[in-house]
C-alpha atoms as a PDB file:
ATOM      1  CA  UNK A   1      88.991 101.189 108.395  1.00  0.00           C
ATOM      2  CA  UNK A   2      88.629 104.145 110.328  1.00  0.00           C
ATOM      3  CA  UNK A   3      85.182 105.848 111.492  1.00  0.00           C
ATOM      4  CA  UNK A   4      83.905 108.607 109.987  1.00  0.00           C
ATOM      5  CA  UNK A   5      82.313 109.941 113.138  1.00  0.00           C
ATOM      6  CA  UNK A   6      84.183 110.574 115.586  1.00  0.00           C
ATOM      7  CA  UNK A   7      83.580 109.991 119.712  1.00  0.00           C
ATOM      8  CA  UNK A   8      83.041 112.878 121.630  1.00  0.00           C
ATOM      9  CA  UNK A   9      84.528 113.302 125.400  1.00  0.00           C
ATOM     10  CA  UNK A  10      83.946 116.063 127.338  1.00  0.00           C
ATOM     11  CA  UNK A  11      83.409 116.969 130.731  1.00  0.00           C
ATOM     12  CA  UNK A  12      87.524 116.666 131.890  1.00  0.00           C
ATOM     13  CA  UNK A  13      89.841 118.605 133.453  1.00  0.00           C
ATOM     14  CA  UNK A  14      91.498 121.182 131.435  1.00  0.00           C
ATOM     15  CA  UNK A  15      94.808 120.152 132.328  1.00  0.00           C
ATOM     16  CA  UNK A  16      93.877 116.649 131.453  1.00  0.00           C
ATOM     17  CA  UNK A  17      96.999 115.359 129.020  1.00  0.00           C
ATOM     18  CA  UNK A  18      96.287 113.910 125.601  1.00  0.00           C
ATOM     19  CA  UNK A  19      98.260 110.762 126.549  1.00  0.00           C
ATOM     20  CA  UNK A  20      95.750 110.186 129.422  1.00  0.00           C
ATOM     21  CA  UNK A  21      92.566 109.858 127.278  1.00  0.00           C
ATOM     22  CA  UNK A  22      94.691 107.880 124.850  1.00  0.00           C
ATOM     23  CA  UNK A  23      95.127 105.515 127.574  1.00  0.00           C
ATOM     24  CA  UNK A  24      91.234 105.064 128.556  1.00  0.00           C
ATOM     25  CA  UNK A  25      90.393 104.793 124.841  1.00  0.00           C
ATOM     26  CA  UNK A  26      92.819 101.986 124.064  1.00  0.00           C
ATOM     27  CA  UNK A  27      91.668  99.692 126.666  1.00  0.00           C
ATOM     28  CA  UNK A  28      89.024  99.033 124.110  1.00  0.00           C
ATOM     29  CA  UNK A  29      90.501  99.142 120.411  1.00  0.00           C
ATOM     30  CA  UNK A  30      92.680 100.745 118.535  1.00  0.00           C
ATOM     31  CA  UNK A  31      92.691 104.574 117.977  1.00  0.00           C
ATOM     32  CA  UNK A  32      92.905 106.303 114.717  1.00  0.00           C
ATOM     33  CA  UNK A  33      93.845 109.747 116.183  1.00  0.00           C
ATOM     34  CA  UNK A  34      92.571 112.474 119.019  1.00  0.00           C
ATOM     35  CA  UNK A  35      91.976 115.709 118.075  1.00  0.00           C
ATOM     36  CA  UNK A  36      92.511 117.874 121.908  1.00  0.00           C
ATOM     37  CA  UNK A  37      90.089 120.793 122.325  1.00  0.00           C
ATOM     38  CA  UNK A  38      89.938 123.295 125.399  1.00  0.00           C
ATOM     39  CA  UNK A  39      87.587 120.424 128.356  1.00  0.00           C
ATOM     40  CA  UNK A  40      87.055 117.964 125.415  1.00  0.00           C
ATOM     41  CA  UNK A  41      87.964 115.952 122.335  1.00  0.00           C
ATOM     42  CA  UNK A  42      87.310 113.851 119.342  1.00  0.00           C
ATOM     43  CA  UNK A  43      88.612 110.202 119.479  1.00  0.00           C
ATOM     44  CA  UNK A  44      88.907 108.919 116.396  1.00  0.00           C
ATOM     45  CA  UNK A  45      88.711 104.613 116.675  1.00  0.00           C
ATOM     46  CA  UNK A  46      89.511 102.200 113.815  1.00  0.00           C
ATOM     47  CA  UNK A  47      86.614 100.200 114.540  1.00  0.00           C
ATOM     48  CA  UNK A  48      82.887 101.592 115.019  1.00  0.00           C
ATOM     49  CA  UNK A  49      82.248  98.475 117.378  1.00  0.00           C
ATOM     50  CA  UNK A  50      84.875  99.391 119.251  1.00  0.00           C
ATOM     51  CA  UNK A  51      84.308 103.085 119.265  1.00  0.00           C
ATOM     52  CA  UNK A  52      80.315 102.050 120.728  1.00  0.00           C
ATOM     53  CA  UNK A  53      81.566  99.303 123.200  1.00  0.00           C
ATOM     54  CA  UNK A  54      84.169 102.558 124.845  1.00  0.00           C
ATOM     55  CA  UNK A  55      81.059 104.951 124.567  1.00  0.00           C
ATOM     56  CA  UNK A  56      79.178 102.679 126.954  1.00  0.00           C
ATOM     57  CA  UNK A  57      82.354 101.795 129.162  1.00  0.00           C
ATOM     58  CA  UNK A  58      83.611 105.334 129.881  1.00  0.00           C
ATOM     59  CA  UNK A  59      79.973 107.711 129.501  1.00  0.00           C
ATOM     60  CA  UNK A  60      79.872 108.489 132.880  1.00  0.00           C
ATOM     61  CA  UNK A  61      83.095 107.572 134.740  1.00  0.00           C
ATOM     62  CA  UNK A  62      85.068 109.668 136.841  1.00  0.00           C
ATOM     63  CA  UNK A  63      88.228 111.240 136.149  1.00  0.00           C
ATOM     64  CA  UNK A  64      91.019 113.591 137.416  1.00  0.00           C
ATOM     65  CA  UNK A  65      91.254 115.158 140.621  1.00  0.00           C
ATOM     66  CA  UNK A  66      87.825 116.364 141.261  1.00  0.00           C
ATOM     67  CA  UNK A  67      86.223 113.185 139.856  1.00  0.00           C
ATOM     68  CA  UNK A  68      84.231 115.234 137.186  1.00  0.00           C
ATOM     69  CA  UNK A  69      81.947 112.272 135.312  1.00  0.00           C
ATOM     70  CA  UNK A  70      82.771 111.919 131.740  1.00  0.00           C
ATOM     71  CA  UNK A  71      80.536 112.847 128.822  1.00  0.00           C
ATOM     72  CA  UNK A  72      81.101 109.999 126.043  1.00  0.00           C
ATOM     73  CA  UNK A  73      79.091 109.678 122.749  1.00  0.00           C
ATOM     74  CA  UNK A  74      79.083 109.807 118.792  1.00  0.00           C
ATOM     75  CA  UNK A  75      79.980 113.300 117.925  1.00  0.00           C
ATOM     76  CA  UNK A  76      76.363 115.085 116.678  1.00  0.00           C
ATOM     77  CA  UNK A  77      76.521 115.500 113.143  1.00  0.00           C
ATOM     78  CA  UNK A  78      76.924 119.271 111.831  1.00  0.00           C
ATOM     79  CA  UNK A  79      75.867 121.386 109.062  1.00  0.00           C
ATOM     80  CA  UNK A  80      79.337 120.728 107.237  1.00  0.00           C
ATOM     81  CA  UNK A  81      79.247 117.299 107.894  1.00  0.00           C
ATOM     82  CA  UNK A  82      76.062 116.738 105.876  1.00  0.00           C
ATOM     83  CA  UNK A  83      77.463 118.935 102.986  1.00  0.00           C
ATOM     84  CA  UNK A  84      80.497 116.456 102.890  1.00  0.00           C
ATOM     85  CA  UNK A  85      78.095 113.586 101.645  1.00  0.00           C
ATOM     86  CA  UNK A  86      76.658 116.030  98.839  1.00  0.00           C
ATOM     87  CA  UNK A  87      78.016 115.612  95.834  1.00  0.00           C
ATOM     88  CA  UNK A  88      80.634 118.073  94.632  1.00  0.00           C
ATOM     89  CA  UNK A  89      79.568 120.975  92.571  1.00  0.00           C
ATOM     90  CA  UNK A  90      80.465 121.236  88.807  1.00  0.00           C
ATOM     91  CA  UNK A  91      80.614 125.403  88.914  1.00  0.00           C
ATOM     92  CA  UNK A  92      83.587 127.522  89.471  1.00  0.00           C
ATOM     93  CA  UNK A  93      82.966 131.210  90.551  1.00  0.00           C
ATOM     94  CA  UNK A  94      85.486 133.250  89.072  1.00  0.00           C
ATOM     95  CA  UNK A  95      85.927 136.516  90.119  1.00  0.00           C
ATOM     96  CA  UNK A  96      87.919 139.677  90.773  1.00  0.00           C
ATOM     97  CA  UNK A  97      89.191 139.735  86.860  1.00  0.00           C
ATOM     98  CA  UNK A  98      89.091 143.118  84.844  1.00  0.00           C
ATOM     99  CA  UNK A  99      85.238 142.830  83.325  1.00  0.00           C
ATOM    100  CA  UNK A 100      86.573 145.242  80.362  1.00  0.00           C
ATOM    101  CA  UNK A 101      89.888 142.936  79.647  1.00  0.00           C
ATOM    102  CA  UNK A 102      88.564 140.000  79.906  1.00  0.00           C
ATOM    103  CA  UNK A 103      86.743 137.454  77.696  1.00  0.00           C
ATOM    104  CA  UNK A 104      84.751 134.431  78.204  1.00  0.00           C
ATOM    105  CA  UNK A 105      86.801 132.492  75.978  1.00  0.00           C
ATOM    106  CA  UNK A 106      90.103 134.268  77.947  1.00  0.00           C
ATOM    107  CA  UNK A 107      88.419 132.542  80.880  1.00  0.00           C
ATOM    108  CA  UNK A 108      87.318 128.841  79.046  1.00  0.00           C
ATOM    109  CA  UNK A 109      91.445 128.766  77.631  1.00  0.00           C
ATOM    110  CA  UNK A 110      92.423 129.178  81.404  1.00  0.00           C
ATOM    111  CA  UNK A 111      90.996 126.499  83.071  1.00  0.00           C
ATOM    112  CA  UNK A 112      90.408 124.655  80.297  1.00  0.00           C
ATOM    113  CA  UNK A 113      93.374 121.952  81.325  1.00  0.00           C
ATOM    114  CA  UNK A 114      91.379 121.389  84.563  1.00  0.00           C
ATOM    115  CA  UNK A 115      87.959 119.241  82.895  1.00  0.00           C
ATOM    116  CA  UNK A 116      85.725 120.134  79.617  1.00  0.00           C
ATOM    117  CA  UNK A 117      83.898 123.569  79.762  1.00  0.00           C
ATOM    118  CA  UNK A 118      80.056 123.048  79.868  1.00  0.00           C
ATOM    119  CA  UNK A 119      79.705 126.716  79.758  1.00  0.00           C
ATOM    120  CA  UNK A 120      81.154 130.313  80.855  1.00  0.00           C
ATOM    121  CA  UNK A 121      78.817 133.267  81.540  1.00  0.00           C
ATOM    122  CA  UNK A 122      80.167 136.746  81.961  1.00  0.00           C
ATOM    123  CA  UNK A 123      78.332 138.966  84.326  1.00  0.00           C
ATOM    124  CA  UNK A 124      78.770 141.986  85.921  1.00  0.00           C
ATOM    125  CA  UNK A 125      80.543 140.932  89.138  1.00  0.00           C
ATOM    126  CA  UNK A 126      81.762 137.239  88.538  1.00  0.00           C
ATOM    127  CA  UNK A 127      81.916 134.425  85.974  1.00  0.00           C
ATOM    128  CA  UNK A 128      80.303 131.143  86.931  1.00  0.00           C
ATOM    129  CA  UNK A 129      82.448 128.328  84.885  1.00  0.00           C
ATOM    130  CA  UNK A 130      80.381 125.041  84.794  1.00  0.00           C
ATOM    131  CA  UNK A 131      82.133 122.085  83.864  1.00  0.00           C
ATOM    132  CA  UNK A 132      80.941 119.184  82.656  1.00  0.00           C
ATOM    133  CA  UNK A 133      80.156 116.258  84.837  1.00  0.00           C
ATOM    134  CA  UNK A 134      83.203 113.798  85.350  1.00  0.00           C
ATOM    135  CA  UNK A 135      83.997 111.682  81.866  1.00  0.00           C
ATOM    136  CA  UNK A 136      81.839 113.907  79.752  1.00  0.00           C
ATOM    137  CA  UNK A 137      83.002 115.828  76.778  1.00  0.00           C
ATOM    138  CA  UNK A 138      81.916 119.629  76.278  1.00  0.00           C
ATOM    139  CA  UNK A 139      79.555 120.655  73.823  1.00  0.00           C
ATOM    140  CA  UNK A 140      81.778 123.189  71.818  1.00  0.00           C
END
């Protein structure tokens, strides 16, 4: 099963190709995917063991032409990653709809073939849609 996190190398040569980190990873398991950036990358291993025992091999060792030492280690954890592991929000923000023309129940026949309505509040600006939680029936 793939990791989640991904491996972090930095610290190359620009001109470094994608096929030569592939070949430095693989010594030590099998890669999931790279993802090339602009000096550094995200290696992607199918094993976490794996991905640690290459972190320890290759933190530090020298590559390319001017023998710049590697930077190896489990990608820091961002912002977005941390929202990934909330749980996913029940409320739809409608907006941009005529506020005159439209309805709440215009709204709650629109999306109703997406999940039960919980409820639809009309406001000046938007229309926050809540639907129920998964396998729940609405309440009207």
């Amino acid at each position: 099963m793939p990791i989640e996190r991904p491996v972090y190398v930095g610290n190359y040569e620009y001109e470094m190709p994608e096929n030569e980190i592939h070949k430095m990873f693989y010594e030590y398991g099998d890669i999931d995917r790279i993802d090339m950036k602009t000096g550094f990358c995200f290696v992607y291993m199918k094993d976490d063991r794996e991905a640690e025992r290459a972190i320890r091999k290759l933190d530090g060792r020298e590559v390319g032409y001017k023998r710049r030492p590697l930077r190896v280690q489990w990608a820091k954890t961002k912002d977005a990653d941390r929202k990934r592991e909330i749980a996913p929000s029940t409320t739809l923000f409608v907006v941009n709809f005529d506020l005159a023309r439209t309805r709440e129940r215009d709204l709650e026949r629109h999306f109703e073939g997406y999940g039960p309505i919980k409820r639809v509040r009309g406001k000046a600006y938007d229309a926050p849609l809540e639907f129920c939680p998964e396998g729940k029936q609405s309440h009207g």
